[in-house]
N, C-alpha and C. Protein backbone atom coordinates (compact mmCIF):
# COMPACT_ATOMS: atom_id res chain seq x y z
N UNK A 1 0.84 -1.18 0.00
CA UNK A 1 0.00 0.00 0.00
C UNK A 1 0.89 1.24 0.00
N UNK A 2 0.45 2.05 -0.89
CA UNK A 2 1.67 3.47 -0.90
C UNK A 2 0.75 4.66 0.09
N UNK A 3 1.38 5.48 0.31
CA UNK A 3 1.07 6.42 0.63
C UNK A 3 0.34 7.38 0.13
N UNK A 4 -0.69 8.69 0.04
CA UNK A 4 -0.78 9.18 -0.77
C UNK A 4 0.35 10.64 -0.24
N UNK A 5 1.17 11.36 -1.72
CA UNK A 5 1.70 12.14 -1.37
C UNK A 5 1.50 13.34 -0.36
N UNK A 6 2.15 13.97 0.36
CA UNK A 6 2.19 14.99 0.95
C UNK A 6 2.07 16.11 0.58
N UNK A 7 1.06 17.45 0.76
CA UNK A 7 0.98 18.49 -0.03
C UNK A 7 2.59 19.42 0.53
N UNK A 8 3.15 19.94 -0.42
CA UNK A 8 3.89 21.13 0.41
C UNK A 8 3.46 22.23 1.36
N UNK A 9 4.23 22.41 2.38
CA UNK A 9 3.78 23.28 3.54
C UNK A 9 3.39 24.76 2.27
N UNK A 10 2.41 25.00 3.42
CA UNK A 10 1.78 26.44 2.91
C UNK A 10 2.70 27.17 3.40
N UNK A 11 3.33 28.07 1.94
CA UNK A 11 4.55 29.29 2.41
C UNK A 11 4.09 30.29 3.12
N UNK A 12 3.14 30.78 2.72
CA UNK A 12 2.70 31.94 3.08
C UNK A 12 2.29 32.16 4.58
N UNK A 13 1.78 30.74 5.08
CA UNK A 13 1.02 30.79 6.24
C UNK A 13 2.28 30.09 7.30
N UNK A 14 3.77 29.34 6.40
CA UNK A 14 4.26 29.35 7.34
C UNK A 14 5.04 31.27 7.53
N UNK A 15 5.09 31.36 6.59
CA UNK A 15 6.12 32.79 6.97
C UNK A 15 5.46 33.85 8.00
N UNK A 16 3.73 33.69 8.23
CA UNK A 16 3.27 34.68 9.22
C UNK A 16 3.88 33.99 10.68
N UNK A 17 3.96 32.36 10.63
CA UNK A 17 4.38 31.53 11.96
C UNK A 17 5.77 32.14 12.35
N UNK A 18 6.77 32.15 11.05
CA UNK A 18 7.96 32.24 11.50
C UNK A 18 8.30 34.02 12.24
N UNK A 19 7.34 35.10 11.91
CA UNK A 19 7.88 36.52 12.15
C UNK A 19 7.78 36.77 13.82
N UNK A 20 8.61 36.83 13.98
CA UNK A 20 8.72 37.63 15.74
C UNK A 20 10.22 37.07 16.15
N UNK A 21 10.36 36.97 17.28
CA UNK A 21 11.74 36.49 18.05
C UNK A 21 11.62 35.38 18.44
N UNK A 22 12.72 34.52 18.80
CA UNK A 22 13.15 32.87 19.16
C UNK A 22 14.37 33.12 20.44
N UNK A 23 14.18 32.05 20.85
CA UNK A 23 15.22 32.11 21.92
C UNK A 23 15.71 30.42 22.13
N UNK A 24 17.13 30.56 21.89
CA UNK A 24 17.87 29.00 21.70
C UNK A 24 17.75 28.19 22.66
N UNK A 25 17.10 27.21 22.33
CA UNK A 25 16.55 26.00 23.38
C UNK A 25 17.89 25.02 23.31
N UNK A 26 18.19 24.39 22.04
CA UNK A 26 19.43 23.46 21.93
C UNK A 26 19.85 23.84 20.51
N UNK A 27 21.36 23.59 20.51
CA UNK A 27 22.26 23.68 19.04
C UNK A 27 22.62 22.18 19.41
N UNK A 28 22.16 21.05 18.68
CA UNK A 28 23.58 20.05 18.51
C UNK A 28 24.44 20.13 16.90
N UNK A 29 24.89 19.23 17.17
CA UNK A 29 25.89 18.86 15.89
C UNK A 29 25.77 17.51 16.19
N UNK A 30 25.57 16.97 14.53
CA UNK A 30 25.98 15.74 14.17
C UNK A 30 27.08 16.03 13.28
N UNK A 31 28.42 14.51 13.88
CA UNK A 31 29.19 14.20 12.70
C UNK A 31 28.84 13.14 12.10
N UNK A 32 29.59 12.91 11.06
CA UNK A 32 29.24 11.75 9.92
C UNK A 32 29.44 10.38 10.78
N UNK A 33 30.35 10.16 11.56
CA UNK A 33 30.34 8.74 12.28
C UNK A 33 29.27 8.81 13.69
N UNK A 34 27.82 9.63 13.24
CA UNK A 34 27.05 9.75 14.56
C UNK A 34 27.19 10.71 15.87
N UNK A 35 28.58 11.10 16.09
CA UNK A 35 29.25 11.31 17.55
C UNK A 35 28.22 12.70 17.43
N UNK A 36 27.23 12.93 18.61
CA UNK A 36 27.30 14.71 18.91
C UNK A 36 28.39 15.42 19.18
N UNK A 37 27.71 16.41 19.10
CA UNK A 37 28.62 17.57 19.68
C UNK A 37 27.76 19.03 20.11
N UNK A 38 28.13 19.41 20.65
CA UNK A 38 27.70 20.93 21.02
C UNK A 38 27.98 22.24 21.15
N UNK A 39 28.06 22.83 19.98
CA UNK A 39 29.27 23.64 19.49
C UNK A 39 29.52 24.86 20.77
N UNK A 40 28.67 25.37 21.34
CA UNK A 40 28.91 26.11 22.18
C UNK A 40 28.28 25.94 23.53
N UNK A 41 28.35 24.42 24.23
CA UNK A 41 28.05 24.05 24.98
C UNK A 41 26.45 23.52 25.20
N UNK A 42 26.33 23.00 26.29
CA UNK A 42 24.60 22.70 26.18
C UNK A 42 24.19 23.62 27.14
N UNK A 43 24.79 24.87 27.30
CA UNK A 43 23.69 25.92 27.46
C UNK A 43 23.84 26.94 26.72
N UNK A 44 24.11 27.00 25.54
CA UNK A 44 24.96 28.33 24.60
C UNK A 44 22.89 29.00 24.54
N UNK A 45 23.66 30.08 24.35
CA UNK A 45 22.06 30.85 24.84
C UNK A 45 22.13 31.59 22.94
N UNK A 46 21.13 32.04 22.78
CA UNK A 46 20.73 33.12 21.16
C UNK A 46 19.20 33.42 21.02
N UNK A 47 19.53 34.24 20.11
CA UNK A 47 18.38 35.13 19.78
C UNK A 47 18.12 34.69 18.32
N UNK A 48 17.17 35.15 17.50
CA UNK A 48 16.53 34.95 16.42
C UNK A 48 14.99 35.48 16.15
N UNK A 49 15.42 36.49 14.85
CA UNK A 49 14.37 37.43 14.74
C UNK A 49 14.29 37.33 13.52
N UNK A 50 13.02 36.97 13.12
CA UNK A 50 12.46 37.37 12.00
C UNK A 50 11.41 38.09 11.28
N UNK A 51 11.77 39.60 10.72
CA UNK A 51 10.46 40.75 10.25
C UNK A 51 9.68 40.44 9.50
N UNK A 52 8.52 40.90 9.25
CA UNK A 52 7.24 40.84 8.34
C UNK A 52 8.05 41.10 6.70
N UNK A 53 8.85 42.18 7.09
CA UNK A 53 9.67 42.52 5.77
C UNK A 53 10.62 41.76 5.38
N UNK A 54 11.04 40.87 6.28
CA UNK A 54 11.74 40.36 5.56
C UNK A 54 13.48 40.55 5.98
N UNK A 55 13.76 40.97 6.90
CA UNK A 55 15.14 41.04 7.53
C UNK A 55 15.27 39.71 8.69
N UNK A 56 15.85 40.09 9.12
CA UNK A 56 16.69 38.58 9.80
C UNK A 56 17.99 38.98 10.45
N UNK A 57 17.99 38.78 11.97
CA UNK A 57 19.58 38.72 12.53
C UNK A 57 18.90 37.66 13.52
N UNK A 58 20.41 37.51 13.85
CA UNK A 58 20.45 35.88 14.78
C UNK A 58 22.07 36.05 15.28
N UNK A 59 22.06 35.66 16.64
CA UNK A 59 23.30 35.98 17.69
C UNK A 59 23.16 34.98 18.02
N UNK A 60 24.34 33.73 18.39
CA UNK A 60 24.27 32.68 19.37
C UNK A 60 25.85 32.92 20.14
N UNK A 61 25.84 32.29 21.35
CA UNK A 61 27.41 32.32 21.82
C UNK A 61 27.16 31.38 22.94
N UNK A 62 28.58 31.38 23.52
CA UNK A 62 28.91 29.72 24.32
C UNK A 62 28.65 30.69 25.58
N UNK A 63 28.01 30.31 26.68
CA UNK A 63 27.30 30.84 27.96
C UNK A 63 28.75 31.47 28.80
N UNK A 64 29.82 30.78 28.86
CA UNK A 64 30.95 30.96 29.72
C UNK A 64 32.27 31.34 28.92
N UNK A 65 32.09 32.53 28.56
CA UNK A 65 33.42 33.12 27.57
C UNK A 65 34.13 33.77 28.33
N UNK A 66 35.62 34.08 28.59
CA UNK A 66 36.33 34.85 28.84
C UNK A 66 35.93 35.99 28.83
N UNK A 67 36.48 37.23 30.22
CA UNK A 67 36.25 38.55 30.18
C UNK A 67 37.19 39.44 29.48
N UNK A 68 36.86 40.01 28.66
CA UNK A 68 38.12 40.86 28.54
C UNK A 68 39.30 41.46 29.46
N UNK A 69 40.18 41.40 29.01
CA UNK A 69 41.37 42.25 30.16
C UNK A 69 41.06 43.66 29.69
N UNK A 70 40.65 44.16 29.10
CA UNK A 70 40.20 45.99 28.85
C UNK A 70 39.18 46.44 28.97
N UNK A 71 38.76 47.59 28.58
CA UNK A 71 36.81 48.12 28.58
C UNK A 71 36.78 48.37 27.02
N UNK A 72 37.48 48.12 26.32
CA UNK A 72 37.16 47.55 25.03
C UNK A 72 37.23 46.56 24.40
N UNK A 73 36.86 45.76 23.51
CA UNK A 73 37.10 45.03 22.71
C UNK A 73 38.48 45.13 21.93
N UNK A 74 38.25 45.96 21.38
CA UNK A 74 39.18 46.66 20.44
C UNK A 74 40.98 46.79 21.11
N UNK A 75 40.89 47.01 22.52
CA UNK A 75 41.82 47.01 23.24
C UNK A 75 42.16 45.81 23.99
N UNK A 76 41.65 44.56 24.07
CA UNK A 76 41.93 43.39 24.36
C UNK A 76 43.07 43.04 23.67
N UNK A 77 43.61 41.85 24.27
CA UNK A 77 44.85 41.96 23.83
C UNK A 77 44.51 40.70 22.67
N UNK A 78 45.41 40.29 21.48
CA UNK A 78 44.61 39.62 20.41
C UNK A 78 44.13 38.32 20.98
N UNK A 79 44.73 37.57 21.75
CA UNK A 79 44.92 36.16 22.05
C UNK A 79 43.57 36.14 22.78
N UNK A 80 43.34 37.08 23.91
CA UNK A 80 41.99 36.68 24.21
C UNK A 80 40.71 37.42 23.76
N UNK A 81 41.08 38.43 22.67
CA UNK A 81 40.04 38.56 21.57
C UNK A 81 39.59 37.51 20.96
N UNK A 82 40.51 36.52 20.11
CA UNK A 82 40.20 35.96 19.29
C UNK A 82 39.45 34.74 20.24
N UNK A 83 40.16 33.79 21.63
CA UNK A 83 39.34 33.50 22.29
C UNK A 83 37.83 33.64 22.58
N UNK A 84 37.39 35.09 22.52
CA UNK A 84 35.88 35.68 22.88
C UNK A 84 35.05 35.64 21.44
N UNK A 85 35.96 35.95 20.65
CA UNK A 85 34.54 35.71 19.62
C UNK A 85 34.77 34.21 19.06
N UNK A 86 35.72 33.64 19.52
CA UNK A 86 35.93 31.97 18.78
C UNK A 86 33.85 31.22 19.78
N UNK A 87 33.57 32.20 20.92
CA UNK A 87 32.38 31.37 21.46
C UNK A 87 30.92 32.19 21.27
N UNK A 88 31.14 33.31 19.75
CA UNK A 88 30.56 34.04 19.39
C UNK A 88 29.87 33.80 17.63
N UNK A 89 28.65 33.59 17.64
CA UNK A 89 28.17 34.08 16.27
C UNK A 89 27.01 34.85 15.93
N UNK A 90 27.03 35.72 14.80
CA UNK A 90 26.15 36.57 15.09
C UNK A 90 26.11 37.24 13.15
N UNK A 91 24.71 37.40 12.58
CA UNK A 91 24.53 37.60 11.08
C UNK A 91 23.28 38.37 11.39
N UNK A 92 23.20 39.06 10.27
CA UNK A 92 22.03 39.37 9.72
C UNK A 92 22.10 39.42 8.00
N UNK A 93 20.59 39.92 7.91
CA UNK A 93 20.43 39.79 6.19
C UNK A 93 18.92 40.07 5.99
N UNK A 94 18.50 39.24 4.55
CA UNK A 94 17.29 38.86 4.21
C UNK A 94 16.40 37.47 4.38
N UNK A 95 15.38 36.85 4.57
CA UNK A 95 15.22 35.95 4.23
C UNK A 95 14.35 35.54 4.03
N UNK A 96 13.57 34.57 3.18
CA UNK A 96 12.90 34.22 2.22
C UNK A 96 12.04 32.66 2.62
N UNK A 97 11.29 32.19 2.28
CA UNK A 97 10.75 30.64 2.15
C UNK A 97 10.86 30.27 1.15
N UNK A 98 11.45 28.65 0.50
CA UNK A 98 11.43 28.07 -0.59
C UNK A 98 10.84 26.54 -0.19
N UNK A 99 10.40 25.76 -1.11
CA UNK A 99 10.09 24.67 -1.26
C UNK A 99 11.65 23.97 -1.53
N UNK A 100 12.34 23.15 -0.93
CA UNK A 100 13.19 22.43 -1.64
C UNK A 100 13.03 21.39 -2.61
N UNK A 101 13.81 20.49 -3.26
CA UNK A 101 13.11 19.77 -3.92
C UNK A 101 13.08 18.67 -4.22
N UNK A 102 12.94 17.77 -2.44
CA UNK A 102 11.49 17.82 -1.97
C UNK A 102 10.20 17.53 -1.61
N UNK A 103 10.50 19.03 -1.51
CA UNK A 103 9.08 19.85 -1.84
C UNK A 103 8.59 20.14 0.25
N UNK A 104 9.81 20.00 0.46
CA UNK A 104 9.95 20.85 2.51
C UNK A 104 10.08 22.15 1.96
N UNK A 105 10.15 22.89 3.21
CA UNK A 105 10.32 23.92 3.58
C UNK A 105 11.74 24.47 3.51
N UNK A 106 12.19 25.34 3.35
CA UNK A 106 13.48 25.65 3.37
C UNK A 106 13.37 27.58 3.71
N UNK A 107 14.10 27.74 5.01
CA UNK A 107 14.38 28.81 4.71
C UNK A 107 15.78 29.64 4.63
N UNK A 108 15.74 30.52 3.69
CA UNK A 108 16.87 31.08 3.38
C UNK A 108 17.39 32.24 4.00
N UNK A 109 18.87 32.23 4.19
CA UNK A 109 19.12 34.00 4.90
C UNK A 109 20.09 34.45 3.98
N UNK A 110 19.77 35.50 3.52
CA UNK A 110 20.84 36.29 2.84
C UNK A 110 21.67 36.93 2.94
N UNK A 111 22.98 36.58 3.38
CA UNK A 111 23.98 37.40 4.92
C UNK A 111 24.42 38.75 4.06
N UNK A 112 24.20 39.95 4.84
CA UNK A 112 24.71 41.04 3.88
C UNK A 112 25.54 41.45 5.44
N UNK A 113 25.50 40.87 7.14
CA UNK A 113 26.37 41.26 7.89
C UNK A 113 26.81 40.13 8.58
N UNK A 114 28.33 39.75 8.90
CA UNK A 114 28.42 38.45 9.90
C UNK A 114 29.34 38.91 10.43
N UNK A 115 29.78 38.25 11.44
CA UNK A 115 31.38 38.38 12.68
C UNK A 115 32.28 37.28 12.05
N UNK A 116 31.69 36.61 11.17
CA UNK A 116 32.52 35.44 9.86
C UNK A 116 32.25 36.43 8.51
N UNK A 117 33.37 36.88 7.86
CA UNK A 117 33.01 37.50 7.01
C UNK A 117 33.06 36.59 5.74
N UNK A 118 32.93 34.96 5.57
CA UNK A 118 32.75 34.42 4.49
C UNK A 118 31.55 34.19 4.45
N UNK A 119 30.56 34.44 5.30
CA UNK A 119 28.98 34.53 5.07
C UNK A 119 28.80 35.43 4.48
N UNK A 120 28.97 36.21 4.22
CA UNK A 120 28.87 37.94 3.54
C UNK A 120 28.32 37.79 2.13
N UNK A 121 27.43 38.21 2.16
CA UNK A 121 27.02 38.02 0.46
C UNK A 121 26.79 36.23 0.34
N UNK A 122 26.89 35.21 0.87
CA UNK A 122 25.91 34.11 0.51
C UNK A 122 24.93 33.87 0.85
N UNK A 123 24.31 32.67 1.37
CA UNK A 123 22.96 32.54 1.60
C UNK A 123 23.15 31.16 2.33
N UNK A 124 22.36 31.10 3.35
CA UNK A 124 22.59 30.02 4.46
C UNK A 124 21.38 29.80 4.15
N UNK A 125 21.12 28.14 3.88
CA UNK A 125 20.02 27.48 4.20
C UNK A 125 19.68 25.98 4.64
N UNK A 126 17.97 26.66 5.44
CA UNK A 126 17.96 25.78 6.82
C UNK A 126 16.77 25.14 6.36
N UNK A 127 16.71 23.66 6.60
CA UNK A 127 15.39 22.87 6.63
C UNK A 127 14.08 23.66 7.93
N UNK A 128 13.29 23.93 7.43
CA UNK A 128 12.26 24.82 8.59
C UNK A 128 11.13 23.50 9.00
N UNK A 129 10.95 23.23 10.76
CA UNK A 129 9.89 22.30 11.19
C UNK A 129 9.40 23.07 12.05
N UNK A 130 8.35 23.50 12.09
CA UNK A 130 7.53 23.40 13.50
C UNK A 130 6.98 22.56 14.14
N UNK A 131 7.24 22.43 15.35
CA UNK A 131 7.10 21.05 16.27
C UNK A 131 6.44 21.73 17.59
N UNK A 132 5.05 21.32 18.31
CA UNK A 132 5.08 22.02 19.34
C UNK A 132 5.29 23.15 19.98
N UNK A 133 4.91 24.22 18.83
CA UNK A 133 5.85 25.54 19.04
C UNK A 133 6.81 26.00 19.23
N UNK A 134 7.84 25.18 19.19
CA UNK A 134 9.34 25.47 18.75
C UNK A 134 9.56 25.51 17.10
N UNK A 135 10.84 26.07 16.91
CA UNK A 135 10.94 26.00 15.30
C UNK A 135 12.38 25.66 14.92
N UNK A 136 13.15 24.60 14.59
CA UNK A 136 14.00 23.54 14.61
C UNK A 136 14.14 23.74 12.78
N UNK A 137 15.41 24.39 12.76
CA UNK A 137 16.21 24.52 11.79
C UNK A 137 17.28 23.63 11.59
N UNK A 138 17.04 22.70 10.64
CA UNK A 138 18.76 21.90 9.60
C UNK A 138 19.38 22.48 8.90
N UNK A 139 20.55 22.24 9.67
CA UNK A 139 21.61 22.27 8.09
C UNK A 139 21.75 21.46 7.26
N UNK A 140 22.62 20.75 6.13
CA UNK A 140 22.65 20.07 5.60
C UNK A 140 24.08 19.96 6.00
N UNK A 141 24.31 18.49 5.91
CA UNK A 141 25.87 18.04 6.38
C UNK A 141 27.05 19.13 5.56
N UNK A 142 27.91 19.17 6.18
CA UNK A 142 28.91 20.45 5.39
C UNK A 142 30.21 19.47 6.05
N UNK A 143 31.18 19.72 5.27
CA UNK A 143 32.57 19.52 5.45
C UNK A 143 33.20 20.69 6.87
N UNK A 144 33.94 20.03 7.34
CA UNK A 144 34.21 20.44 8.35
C UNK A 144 36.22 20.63 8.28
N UNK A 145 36.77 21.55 8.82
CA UNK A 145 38.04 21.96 8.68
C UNK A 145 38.98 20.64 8.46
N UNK A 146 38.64 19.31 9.10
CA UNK A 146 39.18 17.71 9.69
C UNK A 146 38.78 17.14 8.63
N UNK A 147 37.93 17.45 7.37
CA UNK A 147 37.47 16.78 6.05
C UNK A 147 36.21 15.66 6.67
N UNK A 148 35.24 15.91 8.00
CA UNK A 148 34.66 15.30 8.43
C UNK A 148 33.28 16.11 8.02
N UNK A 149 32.15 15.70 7.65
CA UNK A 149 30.88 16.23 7.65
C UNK A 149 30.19 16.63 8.85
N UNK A 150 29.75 17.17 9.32
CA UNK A 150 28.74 17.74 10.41
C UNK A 150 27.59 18.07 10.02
N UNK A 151 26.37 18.30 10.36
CA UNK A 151 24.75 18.87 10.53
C UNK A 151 24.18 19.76 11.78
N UNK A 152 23.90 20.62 11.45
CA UNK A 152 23.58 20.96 12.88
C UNK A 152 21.90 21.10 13.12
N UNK A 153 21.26 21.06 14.17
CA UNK A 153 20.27 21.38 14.63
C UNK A 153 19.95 22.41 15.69
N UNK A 154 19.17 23.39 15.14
CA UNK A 154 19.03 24.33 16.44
C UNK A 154 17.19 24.55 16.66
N UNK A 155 16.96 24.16 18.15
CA UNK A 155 15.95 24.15 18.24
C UNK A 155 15.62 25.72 18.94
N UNK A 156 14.82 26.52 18.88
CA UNK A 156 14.05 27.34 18.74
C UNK A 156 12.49 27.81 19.91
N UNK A 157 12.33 28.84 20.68
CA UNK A 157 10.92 28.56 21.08
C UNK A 157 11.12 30.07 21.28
N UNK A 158 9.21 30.88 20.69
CA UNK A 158 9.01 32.03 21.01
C UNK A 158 9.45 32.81 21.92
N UNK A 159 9.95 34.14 21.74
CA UNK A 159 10.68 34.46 23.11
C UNK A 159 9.08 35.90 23.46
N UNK A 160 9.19 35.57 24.80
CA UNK A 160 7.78 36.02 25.42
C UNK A 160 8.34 37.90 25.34
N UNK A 161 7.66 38.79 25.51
CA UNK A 161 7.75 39.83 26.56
C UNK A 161 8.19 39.49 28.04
């Protein structure tokens, strides 16, 4: 007995779901031989906003980062600069709903700002689920610096007033 196919999610009616703010419940990582991981710990805290118009920023970082030795950034000394934002990420842009294909959800961000400046001008895209009122974004496996694949998952839930 087959199934009968699945209609594609309604774009429109998910994109009114997705507009307001999120607040990071869990990031894991999968690698290719299974192992998790947790890129910025299992309490890395973030934000995630998405406008009616159509903009998009998103901040995540590892809960327990080094303090600076200065009252600037800028004046830290490099070693534990680069330390502080190594448990730092943070983009904005545009972004969009597509059908992949498929025929899920996919949404797209169009980085026009990052603290990684090889996001700059591409486009990051995330498998979109709503589950229980959270909203649980995939990556798709990517090569990793070790020539190992990774995936990540970040789960998502309305952030209140």
């Amino acid at each position: 007995m087959t199934t009968p196919p699945t209609e594609p999610p309604d774009l429109a009616n998910l994109h009114r779901l997705l507009v307001g703010s999120w607040q990071l419940v869990e990031w894991t990582s999968v690698l290719d031989d299974g192992a998790p991981l947790s890129p910025f710990g299992f309490d890395a805290v973030g934000r995630l906003t998405y406008t009616e118009d159509g903009r998009v920023w998103a901040a995540l970082m590892r809960r327990k980062r080094p303090e600076a030795d200065a009252t600037t950034l800028a004046a830290t000394s490099p070693e534990l600069r680069a330390e502080i934002a190594a448990g730092y990420v943070s983009y904005s842009g545009t972004w969009r709903l597509e059908h992949d294909e498929d025929g899920a959800a996919t949404v797209v961000h169009a980085v026009d700002m990052s603290l990684f400046p090889n996001w700059v001008g591409h486009e990051l895209r995330r498998s979109v689920e709503l589950s229980g009122g959270d909203l649980i974004l995939r990556t798709r496996a990517q090569a990793t610096r070790t020539d190992r694949r990774v995936a990540n998952t970040l789960r998502w839930s309305r952030l209140r007033r």
